[in-house]
PDB file of N, CA and C in Angstrom:
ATOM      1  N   UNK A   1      70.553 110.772  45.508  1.00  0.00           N
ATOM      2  CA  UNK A   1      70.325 109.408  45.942  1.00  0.00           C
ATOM      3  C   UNK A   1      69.816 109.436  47.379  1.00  0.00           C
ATOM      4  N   UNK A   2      68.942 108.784  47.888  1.00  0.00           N
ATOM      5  CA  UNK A   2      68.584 108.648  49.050  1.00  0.00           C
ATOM      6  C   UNK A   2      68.240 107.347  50.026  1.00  0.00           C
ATOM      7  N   UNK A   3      69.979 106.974  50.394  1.00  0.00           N
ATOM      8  CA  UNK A   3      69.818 105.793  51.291  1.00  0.00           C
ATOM      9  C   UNK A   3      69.398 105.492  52.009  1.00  0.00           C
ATOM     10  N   UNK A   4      68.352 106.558  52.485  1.00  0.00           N
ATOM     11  CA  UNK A   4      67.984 105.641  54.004  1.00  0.00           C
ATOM     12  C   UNK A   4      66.722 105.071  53.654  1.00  0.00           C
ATOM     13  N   UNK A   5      66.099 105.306  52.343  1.00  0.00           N
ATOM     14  CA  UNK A   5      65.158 103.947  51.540  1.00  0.00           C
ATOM     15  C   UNK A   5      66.434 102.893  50.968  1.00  0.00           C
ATOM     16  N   UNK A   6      67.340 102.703  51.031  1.00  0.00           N
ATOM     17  CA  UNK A   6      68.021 102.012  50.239  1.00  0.00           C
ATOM     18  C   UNK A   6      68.895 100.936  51.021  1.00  0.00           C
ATOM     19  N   UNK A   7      68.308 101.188  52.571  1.00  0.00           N
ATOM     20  CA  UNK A   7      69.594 100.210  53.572  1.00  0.00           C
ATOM     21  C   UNK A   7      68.427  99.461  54.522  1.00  0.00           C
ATOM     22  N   UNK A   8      68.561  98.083  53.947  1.00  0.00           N
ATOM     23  CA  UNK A   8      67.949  96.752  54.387  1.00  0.00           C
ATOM     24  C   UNK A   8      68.554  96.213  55.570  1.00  0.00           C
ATOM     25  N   UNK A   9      68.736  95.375  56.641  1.00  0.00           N
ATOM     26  CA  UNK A   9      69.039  94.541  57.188  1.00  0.00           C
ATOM     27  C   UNK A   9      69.396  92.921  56.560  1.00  0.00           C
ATOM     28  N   UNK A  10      70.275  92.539  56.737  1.00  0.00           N
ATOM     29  CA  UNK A  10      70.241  90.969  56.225  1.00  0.00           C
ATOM     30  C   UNK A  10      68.888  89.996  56.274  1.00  0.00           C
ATOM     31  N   UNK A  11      68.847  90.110  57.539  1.00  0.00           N
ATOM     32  CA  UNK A  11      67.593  89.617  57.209  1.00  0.00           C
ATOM     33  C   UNK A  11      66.389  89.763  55.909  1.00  0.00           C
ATOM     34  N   UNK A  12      66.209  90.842  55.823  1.00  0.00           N
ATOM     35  CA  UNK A  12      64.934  91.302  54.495  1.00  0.00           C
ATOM     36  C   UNK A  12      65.485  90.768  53.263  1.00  0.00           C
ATOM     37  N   UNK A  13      67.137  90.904  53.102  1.00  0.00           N
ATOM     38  CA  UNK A  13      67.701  90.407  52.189  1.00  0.00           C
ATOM     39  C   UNK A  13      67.634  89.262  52.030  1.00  0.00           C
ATOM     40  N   UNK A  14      67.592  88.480  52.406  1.00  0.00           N
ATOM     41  CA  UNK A  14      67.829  87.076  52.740  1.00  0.00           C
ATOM     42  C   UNK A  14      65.943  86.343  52.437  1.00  0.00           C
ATOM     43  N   UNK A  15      65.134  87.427  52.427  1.00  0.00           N
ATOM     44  CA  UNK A  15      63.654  86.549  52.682  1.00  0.00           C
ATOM     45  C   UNK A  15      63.308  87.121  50.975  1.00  0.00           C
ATOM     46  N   UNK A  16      63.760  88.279  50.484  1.00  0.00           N
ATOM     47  CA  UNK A  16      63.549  89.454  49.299  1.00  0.00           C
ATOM     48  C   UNK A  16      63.820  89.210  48.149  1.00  0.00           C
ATOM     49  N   UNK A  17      65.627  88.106  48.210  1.00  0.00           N
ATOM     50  CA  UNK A  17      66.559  88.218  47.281  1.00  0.00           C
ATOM     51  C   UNK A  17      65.790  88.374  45.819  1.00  0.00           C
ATOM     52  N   UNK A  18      64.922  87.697  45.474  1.00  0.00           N
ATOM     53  CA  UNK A  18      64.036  87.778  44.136  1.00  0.00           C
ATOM     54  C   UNK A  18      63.663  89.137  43.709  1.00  0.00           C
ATOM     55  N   UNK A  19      63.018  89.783  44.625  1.00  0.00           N
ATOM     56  CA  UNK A  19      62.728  91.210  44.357  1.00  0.00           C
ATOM     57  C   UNK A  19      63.562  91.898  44.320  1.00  0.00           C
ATOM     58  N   UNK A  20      64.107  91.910  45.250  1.00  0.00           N
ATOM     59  CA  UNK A  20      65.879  92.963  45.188  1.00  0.00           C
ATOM     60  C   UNK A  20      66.194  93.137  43.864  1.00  0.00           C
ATOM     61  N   UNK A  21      66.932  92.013  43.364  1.00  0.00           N
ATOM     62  CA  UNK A  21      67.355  91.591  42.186  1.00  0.00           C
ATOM     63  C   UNK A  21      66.617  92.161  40.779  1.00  0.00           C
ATOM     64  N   UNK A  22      65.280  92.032  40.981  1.00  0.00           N
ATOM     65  CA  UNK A  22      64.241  92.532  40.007  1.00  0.00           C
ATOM     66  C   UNK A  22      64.253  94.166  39.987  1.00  0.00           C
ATOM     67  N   UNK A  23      64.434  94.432  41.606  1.00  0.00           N
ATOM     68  CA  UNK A  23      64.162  96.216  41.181  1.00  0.00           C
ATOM     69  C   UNK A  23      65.969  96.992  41.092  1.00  0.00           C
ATOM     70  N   UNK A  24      66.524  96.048  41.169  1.00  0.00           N
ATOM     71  CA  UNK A  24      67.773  96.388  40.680  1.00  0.00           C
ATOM     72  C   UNK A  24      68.116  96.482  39.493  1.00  0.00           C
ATOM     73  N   UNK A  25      67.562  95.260  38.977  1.00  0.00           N
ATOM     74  CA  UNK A  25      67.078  95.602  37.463  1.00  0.00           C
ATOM     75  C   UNK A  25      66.221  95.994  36.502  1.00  0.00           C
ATOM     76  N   UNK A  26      65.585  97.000  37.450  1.00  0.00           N
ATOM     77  CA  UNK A  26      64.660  97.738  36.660  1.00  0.00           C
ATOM     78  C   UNK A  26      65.142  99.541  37.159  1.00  0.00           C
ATOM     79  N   UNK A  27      66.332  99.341  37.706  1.00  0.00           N
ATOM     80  CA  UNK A  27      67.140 100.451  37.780  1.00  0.00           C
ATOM     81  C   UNK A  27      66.528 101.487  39.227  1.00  0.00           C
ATOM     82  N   UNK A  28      66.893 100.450  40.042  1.00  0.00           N
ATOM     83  CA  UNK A  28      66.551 100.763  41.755  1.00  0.00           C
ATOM     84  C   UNK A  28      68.189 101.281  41.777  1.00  0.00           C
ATOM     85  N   UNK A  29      68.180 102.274  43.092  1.00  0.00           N
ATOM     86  CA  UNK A  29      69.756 102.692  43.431  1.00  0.00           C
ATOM     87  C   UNK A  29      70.066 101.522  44.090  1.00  0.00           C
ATOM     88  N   UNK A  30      71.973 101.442  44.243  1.00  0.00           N
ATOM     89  CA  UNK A  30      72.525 100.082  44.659  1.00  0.00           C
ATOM     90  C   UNK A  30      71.686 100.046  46.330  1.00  0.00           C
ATOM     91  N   UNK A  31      71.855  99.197  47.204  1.00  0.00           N
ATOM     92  CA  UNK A  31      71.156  98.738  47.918  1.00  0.00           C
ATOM     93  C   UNK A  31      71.892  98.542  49.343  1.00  0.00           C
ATOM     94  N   UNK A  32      72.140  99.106  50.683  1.00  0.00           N
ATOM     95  CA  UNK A  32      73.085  98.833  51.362  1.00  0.00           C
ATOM     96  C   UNK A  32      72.739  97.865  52.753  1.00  0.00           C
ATOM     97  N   UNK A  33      72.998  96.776  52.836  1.00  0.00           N
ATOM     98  CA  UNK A  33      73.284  95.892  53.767  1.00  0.00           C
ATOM     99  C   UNK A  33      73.450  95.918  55.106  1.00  0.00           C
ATOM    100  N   UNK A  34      72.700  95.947  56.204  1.00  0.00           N
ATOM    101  CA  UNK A  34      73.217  96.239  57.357  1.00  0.00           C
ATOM    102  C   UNK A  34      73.319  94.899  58.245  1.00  0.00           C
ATOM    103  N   UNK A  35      74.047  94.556  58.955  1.00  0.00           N
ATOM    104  CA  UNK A  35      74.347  93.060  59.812  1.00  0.00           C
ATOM    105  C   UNK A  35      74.714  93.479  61.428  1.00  0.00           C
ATOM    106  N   UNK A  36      73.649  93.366  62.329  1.00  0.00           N
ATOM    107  CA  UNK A  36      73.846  94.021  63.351  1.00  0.00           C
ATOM    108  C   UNK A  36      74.052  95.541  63.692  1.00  0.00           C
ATOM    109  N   UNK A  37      73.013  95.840  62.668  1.00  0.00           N
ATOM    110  CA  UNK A  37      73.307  98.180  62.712  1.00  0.00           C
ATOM    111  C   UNK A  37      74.144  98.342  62.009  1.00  0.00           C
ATOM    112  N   UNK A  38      74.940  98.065  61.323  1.00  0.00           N
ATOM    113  CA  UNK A  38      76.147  98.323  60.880  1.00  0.00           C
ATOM    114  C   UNK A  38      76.297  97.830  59.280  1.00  0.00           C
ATOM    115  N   UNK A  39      76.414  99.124  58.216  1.00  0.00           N
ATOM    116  CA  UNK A  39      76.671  99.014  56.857  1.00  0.00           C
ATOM    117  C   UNK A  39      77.952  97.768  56.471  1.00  0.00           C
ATOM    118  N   UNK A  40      77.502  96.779  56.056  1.00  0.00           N
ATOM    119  CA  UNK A  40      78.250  95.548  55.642  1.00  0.00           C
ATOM    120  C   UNK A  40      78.756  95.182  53.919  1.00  0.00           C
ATOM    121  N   UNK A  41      77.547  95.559  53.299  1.00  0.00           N
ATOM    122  CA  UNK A  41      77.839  95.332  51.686  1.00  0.00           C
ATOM    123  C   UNK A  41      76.457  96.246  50.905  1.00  0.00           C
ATOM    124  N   UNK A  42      77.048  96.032  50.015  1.00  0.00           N
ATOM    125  CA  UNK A  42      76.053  96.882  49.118  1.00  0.00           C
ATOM    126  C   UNK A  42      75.916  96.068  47.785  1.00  0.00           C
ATOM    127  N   UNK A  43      74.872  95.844  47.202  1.00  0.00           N
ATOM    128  CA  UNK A  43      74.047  95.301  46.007  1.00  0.00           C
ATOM    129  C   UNK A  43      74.159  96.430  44.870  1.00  0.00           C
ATOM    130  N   UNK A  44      74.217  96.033  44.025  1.00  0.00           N
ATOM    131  CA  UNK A  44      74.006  96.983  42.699  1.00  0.00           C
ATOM    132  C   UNK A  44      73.888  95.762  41.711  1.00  0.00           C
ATOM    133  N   UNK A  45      73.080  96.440  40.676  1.00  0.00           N
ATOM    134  CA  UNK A  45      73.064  95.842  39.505  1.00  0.00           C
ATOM    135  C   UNK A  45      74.340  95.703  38.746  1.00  0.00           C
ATOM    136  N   UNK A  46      74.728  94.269  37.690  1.00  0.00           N
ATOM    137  CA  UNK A  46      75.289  94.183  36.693  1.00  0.00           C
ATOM    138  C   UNK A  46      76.127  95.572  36.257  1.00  0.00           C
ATOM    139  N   UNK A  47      75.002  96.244  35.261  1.00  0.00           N
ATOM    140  CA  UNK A  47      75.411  96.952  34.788  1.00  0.00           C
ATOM    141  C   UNK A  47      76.152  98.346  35.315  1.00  0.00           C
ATOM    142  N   UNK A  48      75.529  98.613  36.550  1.00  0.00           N
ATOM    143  CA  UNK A  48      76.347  99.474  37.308  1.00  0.00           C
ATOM    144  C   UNK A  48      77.762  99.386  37.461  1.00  0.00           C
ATOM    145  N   UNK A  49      77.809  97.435  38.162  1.00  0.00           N
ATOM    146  CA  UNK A  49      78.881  96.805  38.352  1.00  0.00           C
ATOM    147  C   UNK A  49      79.935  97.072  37.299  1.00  0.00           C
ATOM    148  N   UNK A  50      79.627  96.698  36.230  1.00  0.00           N
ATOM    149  CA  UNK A  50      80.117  96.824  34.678  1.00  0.00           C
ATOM    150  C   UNK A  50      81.032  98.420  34.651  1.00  0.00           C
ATOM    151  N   UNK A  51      80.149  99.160  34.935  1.00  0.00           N
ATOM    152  CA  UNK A  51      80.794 100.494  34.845  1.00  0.00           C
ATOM    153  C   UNK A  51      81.352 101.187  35.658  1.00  0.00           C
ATOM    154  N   UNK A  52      81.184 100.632  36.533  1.00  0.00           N
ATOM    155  CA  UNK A  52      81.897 101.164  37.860  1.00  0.00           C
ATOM    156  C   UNK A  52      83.886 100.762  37.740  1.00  0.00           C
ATOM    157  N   UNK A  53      83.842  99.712  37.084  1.00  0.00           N
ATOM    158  CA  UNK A  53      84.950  98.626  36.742  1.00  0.00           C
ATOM    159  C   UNK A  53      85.645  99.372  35.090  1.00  0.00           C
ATOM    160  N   UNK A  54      84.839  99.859  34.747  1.00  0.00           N
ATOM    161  CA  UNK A  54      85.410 100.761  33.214  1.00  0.00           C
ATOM    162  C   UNK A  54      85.907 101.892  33.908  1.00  0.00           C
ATOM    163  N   UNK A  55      84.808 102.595  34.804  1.00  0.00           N
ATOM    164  CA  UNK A  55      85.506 104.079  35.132  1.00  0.00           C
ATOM    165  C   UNK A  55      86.472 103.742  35.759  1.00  0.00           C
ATOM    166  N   UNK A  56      86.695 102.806  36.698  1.00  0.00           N
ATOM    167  CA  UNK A  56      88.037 102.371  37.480  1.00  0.00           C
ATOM    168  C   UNK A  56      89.377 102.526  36.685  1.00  0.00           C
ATOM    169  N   UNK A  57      89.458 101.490  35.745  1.00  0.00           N
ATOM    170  CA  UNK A  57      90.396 101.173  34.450  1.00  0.00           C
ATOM    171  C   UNK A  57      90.840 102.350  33.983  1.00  0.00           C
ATOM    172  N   UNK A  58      90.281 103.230  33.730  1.00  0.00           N
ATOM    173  CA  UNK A  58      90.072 104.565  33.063  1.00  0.00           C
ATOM    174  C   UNK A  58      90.963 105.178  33.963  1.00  0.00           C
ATOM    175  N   UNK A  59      90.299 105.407  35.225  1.00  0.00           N
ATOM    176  CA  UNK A  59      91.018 106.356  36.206  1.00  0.00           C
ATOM    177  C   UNK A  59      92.501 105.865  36.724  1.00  0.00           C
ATOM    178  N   UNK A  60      92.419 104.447  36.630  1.00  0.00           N
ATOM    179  CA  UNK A  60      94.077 103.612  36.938  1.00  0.00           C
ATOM    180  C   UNK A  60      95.034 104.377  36.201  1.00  0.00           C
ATOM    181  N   UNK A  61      94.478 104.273  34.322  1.00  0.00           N
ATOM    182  CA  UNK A  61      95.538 104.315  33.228  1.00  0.00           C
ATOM    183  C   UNK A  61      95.830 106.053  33.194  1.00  0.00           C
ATOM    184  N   UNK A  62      94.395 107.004  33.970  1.00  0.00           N
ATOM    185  CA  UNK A  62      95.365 108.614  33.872  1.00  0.00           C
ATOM    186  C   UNK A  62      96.055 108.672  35.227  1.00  0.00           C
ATOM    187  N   UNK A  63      95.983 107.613  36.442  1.00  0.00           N
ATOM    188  CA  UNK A  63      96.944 108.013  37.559  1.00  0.00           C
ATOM    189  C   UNK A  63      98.541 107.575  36.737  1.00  0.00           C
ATOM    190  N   UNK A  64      98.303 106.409  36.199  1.00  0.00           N
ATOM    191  CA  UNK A  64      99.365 105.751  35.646  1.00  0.00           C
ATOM    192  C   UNK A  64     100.062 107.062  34.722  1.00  0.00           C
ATOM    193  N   UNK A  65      99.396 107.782  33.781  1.00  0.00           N
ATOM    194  CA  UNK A  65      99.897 108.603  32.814  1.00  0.00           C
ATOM    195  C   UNK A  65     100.232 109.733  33.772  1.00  0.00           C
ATOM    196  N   UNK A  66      99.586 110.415  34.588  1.00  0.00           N
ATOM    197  CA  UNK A  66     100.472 111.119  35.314  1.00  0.00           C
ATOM    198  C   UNK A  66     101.615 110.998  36.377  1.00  0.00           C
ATOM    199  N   UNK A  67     101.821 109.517  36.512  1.00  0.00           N
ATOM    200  CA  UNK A  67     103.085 109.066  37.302  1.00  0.00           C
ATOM    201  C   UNK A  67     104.082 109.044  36.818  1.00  0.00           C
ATOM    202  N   UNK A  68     103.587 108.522  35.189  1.00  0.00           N
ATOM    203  CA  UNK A  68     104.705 108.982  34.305  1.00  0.00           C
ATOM    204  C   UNK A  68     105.247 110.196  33.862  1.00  0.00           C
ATOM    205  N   UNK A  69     104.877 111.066  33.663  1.00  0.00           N
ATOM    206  CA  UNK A  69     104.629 112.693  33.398  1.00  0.00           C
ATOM    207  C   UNK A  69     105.583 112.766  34.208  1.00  0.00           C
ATOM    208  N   UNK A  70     105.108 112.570  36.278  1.00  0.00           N
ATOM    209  CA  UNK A  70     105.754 113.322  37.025  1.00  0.00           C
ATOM    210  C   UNK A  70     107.274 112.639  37.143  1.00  0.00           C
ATOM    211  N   UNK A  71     107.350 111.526  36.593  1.00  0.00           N
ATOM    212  CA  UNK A  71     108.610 111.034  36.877  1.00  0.00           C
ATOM    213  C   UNK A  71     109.788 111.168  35.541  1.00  0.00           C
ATOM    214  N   UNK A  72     109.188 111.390  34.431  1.00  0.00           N
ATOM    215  CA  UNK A  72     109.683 112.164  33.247  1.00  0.00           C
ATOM    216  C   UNK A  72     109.742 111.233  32.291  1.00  0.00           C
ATOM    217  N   UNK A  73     109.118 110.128  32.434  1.00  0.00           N
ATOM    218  CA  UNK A  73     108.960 108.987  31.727  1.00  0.00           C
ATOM    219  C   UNK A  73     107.946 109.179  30.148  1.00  0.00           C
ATOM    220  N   UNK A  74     108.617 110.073  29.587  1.00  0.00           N
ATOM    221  CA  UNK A  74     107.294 110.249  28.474  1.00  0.00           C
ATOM    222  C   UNK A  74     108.061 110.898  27.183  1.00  0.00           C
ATOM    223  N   UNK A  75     106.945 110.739  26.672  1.00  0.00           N
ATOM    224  CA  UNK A  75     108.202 111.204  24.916  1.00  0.00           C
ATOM    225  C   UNK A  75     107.088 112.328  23.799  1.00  0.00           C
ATOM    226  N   UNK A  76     107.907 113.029  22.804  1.00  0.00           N
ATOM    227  CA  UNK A  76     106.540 113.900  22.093  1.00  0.00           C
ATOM    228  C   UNK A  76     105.633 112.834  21.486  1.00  0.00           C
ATOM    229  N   UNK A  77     104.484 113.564  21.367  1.00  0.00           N
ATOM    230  CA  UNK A  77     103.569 112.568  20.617  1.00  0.00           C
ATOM    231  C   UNK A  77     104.078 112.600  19.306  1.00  0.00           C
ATOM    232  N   UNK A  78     104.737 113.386  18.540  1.00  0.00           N
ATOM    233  CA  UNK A  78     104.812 113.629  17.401  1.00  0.00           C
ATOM    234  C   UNK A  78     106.188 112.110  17.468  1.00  0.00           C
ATOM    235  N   UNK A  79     107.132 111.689  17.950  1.00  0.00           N
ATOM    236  CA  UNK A  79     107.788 110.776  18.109  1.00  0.00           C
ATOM    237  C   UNK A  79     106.694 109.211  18.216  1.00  0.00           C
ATOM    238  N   UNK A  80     106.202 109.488  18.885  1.00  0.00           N
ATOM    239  CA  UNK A  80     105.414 108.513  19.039  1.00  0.00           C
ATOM    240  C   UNK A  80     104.524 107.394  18.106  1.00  0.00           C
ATOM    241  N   UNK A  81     103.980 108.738  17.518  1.00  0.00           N
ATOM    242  CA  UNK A  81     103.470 108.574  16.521  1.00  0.00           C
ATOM    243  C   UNK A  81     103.830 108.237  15.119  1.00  0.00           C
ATOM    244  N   UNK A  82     105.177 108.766  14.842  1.00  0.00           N
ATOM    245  CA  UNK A  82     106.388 108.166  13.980  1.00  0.00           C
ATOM    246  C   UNK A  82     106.479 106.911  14.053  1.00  0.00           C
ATOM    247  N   UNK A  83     106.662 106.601  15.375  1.00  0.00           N
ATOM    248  CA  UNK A  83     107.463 105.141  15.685  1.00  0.00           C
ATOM    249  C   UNK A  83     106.312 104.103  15.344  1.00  0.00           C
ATOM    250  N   UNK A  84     105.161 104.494  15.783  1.00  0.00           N
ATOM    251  CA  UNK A  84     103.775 103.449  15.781  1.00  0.00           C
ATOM    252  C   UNK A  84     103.626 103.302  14.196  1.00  0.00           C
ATOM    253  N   UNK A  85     103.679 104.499  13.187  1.00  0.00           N
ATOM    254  CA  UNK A  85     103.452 104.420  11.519  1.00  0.00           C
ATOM    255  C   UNK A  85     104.816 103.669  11.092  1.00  0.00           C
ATOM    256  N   UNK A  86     105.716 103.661  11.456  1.00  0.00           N
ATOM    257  CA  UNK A  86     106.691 102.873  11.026  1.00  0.00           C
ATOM    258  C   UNK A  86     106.750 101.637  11.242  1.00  0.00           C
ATOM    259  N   UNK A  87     106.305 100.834  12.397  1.00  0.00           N
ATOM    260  CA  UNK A  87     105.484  99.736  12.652  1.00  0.00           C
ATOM    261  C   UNK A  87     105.110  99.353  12.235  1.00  0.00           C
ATOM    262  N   UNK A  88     103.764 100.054  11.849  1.00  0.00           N
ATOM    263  CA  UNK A  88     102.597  99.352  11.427  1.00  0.00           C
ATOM    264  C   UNK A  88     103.185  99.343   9.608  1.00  0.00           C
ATOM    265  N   UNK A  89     103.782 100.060   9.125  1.00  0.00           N
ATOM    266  CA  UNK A  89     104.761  99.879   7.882  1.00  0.00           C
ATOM    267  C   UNK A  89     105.442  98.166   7.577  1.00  0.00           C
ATOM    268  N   UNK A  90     105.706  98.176   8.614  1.00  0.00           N
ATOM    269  CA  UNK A  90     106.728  96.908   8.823  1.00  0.00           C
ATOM    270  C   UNK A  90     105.259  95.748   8.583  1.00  0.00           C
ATOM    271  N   UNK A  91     105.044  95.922   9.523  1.00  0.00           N
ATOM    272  CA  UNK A  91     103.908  94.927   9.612  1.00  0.00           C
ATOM    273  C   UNK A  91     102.858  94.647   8.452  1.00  0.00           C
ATOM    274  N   UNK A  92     102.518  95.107   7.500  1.00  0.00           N
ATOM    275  CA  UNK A  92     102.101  95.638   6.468  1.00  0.00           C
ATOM    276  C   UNK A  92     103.376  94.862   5.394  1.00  0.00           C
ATOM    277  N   UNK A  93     104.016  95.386   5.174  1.00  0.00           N
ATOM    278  CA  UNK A  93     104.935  94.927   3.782  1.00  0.00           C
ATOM    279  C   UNK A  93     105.271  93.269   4.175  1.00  0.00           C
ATOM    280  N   UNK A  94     105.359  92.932   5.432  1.00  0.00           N
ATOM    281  CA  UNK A  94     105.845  91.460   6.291  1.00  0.00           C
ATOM    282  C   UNK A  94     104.252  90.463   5.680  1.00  0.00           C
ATOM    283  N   UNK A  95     103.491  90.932   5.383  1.00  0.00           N
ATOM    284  CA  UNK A  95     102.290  90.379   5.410  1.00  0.00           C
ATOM    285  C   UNK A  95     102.225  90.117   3.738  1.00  0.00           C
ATOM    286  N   UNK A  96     102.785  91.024   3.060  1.00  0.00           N
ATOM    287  CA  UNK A  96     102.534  91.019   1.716  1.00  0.00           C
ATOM    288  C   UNK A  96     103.683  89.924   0.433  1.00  0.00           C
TER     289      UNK A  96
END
């Protein structure tokens, strides 16, 4: 990636927004903001946005699974997996 094509001033932003927007969505790298010399915000497309927010989620639920691990909070899968088919058993005959 190479930001130093990629870091505007507010100003340009502000006169551009149409184009920005367009070559963002035609898969320009995100875009970084400067307000007085100084990196302020950064632009990205949607879809970046989108995934940036999945890999997040993702990475929350294995810090989460290894907090549990380290704190001993966890059970065999083979239990687990018992308990979920027996469930879904229940749930199943309740319906019928």
């Amino acid at each position: 990636m190479n930001y130093s094509e990629s870091i505007k001033p507010v100003s340009y932003v502000k006169v551009n927004i149409a184009k920005i927007i367009r070559q963002l969505n035609e898969g320009q790298e995100p875009m970084i903001v400067t307000q007085n010399g100084e990196a302020k915000a950064v632009v990205i497309d949607i879809k970046q946005y989108e995934q940036m927010q999945e890999t997040l989620a993702i990475l929350q639920m294995i810090a989460q699974g290894d907090k549990s691990l380290a704190e001993g909070e966890y059970r065999p899968a083979k239990d687990a997996f018992r308990e979920l088919k027996n469930r879904m058993g229940k749930e199943l005959s309740d319906d019928v």
